[in-house]
Protein backbone atom coordinates (compact mmCIF):
# COMPACT_ATOMS: atom_id res chain seq x y z
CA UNK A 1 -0.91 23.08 -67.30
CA UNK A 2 0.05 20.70 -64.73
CA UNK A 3 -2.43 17.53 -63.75
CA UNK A 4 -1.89 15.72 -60.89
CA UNK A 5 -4.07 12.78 -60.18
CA UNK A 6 -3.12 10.38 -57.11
CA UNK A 7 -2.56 6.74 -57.57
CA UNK A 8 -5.01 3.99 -56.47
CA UNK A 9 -1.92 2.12 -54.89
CA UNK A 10 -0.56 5.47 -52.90
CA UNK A 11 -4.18 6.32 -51.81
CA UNK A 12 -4.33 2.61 -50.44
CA UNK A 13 -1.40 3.14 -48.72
CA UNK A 14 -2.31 6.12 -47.17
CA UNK A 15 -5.99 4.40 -45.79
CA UNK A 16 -3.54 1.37 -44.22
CA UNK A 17 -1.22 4.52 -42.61
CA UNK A 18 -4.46 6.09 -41.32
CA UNK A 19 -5.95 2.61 -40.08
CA UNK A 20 -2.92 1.31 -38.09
CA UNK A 21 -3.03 4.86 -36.08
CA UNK A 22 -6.63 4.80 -35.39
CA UNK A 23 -6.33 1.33 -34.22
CA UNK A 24 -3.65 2.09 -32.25
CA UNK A 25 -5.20 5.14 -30.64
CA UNK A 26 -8.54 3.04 -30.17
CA UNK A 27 -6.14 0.61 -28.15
CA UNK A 28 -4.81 3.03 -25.88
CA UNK A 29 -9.29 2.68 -24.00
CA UNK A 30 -8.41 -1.65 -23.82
CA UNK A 31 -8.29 -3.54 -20.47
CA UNK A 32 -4.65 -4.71 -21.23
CA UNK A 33 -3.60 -1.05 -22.05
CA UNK A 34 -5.18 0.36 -19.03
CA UNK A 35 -3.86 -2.42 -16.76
CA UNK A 36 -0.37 -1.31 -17.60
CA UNK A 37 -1.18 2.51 -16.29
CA UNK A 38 -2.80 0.79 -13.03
CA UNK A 39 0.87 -0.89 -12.34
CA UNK A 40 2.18 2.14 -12.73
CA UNK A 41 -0.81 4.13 -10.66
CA UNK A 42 -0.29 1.91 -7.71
CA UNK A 43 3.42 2.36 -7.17
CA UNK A 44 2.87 6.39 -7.92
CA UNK A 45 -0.14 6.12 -5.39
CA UNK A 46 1.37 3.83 -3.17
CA UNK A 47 4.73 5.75 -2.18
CA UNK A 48 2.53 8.68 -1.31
CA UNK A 49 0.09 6.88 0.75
CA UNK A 50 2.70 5.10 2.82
CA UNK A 51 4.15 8.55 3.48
CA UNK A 52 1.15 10.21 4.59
CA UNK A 53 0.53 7.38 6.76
CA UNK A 54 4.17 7.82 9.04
CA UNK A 55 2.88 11.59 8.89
CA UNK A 56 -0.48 10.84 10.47
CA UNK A 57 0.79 8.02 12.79
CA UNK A 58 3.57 10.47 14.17
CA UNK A 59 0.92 12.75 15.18
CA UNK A 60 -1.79 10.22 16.22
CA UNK A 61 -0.50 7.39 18.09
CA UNK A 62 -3.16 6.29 19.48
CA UNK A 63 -4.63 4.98 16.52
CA UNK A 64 -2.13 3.91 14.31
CA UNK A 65 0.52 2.38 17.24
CA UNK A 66 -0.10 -1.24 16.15
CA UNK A 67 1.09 -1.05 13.10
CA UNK A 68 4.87 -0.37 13.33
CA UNK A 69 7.26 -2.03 15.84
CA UNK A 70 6.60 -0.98 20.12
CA UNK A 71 8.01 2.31 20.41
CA UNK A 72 8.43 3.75 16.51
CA UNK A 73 5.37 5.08 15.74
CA UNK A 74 5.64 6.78 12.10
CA UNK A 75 9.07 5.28 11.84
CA UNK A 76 9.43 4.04 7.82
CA UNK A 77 11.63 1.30 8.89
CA UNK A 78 9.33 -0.03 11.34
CA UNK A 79 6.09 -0.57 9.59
CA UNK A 80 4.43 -3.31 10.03
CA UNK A 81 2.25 -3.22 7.02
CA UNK A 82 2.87 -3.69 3.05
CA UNK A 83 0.67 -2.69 0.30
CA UNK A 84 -0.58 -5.40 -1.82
CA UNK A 85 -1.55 -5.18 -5.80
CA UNK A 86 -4.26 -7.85 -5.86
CA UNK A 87 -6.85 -7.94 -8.94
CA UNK A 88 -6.42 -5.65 -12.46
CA UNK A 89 -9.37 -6.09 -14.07
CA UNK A 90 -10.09 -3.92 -17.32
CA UNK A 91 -8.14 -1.11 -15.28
CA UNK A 92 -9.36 -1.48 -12.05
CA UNK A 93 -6.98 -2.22 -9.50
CA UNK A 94 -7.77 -4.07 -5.94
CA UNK A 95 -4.96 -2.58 -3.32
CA UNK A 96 -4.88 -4.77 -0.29
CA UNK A 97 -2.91 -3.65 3.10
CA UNK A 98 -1.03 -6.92 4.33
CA UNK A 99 0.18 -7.19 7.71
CA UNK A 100 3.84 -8.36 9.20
CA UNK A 101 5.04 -10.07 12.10
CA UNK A 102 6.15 -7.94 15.16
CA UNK A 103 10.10 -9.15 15.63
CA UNK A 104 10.40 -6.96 18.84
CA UNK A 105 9.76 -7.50 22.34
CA UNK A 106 6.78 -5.51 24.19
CA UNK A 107 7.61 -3.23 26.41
CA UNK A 108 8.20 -3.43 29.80
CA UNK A 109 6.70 -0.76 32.06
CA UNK A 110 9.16 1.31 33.97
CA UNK A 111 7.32 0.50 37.12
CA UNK A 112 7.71 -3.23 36.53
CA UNK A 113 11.54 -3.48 36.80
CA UNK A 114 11.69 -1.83 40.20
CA UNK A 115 12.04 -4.77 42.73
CA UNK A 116 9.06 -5.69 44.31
CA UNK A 117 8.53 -6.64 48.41
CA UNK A 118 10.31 -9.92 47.16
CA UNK A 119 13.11 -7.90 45.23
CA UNK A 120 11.92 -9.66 42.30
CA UNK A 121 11.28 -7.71 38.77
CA UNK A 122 9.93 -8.82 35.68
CA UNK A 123 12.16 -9.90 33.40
CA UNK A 124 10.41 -12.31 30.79
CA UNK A 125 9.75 -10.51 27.62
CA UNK A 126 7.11 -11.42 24.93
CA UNK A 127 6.58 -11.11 21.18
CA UNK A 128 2.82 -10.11 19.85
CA UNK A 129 3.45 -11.71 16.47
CA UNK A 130 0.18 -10.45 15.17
CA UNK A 131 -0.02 -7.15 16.89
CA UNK A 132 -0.93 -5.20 13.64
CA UNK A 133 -3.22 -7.33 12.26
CA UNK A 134 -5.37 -8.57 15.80
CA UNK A 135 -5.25 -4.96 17.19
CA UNK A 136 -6.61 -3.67 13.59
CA UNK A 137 -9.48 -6.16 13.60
CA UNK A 138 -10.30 -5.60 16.50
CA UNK A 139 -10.30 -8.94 17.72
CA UNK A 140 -10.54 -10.31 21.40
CA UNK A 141 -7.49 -11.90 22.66
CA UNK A 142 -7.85 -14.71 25.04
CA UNK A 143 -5.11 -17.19 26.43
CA UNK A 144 -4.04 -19.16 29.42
CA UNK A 145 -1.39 -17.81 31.68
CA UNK A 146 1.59 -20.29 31.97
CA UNK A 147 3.37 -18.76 34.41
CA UNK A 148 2.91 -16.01 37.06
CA UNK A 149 1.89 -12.62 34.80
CA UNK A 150 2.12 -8.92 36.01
CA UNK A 151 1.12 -5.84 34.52
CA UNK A 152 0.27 -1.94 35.15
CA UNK A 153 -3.62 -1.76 35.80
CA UNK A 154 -5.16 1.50 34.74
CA UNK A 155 -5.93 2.55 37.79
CA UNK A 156 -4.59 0.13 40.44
CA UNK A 157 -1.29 -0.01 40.14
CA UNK A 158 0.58 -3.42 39.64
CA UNK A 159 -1.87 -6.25 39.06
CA UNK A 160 -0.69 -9.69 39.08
CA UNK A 161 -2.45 -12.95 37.32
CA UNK A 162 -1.71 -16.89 38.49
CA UNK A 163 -0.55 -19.50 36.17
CA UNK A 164 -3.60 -21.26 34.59
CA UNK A 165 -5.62 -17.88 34.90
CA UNK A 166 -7.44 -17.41 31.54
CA UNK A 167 -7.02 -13.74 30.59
CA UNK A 168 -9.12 -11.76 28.21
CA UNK A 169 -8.56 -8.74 26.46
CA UNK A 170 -11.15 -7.27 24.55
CA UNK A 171 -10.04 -4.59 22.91
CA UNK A 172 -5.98 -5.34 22.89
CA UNK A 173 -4.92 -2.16 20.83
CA UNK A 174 -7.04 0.42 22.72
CA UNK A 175 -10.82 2.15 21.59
CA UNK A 176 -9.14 4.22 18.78
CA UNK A 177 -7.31 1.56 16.59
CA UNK A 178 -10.00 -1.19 15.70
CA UNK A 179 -10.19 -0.37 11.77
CA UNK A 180 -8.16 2.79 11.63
CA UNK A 181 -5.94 1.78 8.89
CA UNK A 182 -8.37 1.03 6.77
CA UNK A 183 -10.46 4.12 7.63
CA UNK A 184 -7.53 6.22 6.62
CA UNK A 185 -6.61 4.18 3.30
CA UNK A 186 -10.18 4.87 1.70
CA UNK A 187 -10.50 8.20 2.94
CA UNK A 188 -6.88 8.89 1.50
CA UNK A 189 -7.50 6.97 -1.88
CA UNK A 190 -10.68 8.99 -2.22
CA UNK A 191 -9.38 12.58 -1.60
CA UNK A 192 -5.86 12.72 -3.18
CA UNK A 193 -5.86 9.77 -6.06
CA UNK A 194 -7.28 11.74 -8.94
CA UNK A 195 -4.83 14.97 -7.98
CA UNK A 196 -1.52 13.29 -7.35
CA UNK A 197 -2.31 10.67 -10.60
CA UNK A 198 -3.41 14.21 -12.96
CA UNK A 199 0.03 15.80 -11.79
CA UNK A 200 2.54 12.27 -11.83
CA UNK A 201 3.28 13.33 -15.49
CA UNK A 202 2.34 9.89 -16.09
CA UNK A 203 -0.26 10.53 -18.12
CA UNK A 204 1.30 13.62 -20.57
CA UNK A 205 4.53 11.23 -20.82
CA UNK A 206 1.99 8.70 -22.60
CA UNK A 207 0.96 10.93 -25.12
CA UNK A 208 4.52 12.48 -25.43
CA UNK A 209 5.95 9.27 -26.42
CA UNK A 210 3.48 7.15 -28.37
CA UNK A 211 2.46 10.94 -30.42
CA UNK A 212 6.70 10.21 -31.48
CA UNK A 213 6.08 6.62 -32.10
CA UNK A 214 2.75 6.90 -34.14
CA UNK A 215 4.57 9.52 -36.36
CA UNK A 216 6.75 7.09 -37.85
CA UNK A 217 5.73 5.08 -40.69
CA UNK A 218 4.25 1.86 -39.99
CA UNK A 219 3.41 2.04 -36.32
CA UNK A 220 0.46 0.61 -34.82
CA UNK A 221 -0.57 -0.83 -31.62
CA UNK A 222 2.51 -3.18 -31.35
CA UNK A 223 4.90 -0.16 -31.37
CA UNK A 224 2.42 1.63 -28.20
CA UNK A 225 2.36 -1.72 -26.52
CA UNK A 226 6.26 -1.19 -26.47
CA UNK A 227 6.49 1.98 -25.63
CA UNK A 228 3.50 2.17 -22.74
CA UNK A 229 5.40 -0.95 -21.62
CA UNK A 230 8.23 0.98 -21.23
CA UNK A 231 7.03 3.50 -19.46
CA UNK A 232 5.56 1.61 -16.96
CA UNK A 233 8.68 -0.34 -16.63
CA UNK A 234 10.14 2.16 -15.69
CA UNK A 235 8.46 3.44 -12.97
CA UNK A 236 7.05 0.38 -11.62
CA UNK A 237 10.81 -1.94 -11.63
CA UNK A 238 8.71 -5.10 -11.29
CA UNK A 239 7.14 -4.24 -7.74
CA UNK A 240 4.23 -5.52 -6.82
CA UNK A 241 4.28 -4.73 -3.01
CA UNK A 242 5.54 -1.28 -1.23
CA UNK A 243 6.73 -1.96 2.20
């Protein structure tokens, strides 16, 4: 008859085996673990969103104009916005739409370079700066005229304003802009986060890769630090803003 008995010192070994994986599984619910799958999150969620925003824009101008450059509505290149990761707090992530400076001139109306009775055109071209961010606001403008101003009215034709005339506009980006990139962001966020994060293949990679690591002997949390690390690494290339 064979007796086999197990060892105090190889059961103790085992129990240290079996501790270091549950600890290291336990880690895997901790802010600093879940912080590194928001970095990742808001890159996978962020490339998508920008996307679907040039889609909508293309096909409603009228609300989303402001934020590109005059003319290139929906045009990738000629956003005017970035997306911002702000706050990661024990996994939740604050995403914050930051707006650039205009570079290009407005536009002109066609009308406006025909000579006039004078045979005079206009010919002075300004910069909004702060088109994206005023118009989304929705913030009056309101400034001095330094020099003789024309523009198309909506219904009269050429209108013309005198140096030292204060103007105001009150609603400089038209009725359907004030807000409506950050009415589209939430409403975005909210319907397609959950899908597109469930189907990024983030999430089975994580448990592909740290199931390898944890089967070696020895492993613990330092070795899924490292390899969740990794992961994220290599998806999120140190960005912290998607333009």
């Amino acid at each position: 008859m064979i007796k086999l008995s197990i060892t105090k010192s190889s059961l103790e070994a085992l129990n240290r085996e079996i501790d270091l994986k549950v600890k290291a599984i336990g880690h895997m619910t901790q802010p600093d673990f879940l912080n590194e799958i928001s970095k990742a999150a808001f890159i996978i969620l962020g490339e998508r969103f920008v996307l679907a925003v040039d889609r909508f824009s293309a096909t409603n101008p009228k609300r989303m104009h402001h934020i590109y450059e005059w003319n290139k509505v929906g045009n990738p290149s000629a956003r005017l916005f970035v997306l911002n990761r702000m706050i990661l707090v024990n996994g939740n992530m604050t995403i914050n739409a930051n707006f650039k400076q205009s570079k290009t001139p407005v536009p002109i109306d066609p009308e406006l370079l025909s000579p006039g009775p004078t045979g005079k055109i206009v010919t002075k071209r300004n910069i909004f700066r702060d088109k994206a961010e005023v118009m989304e606001s929705g913030k009056p403008v309101r400034y001095q005229a330094k020099k003789m101003l024309a523009f198309m009215g909506s219904d009269l034709g050429i209108k013309f304003i005198q140096p030292g005339t204060t103007v105001n506009n009150n609603n400089p980006g038209g009725k359907y802009v004030k807000g409506s990139l950050a009415t589209f962001m939430s409403a975005w966020y909210n319907k397609n986060a959950q899908t597109i994060m469930d189907s990024s293949g983030l999430y089975q990679r994580i448990v592909n890769e740290t199931s390898m690591v944890l089967s070696k002997k020895n492993a613990g949390i330092t070795d899924v630090q490292a390899i969740t690390k990794q992961i994220v690494n290599s998806i999120v290339a140190g960005r912290e803003i998607i333009k």
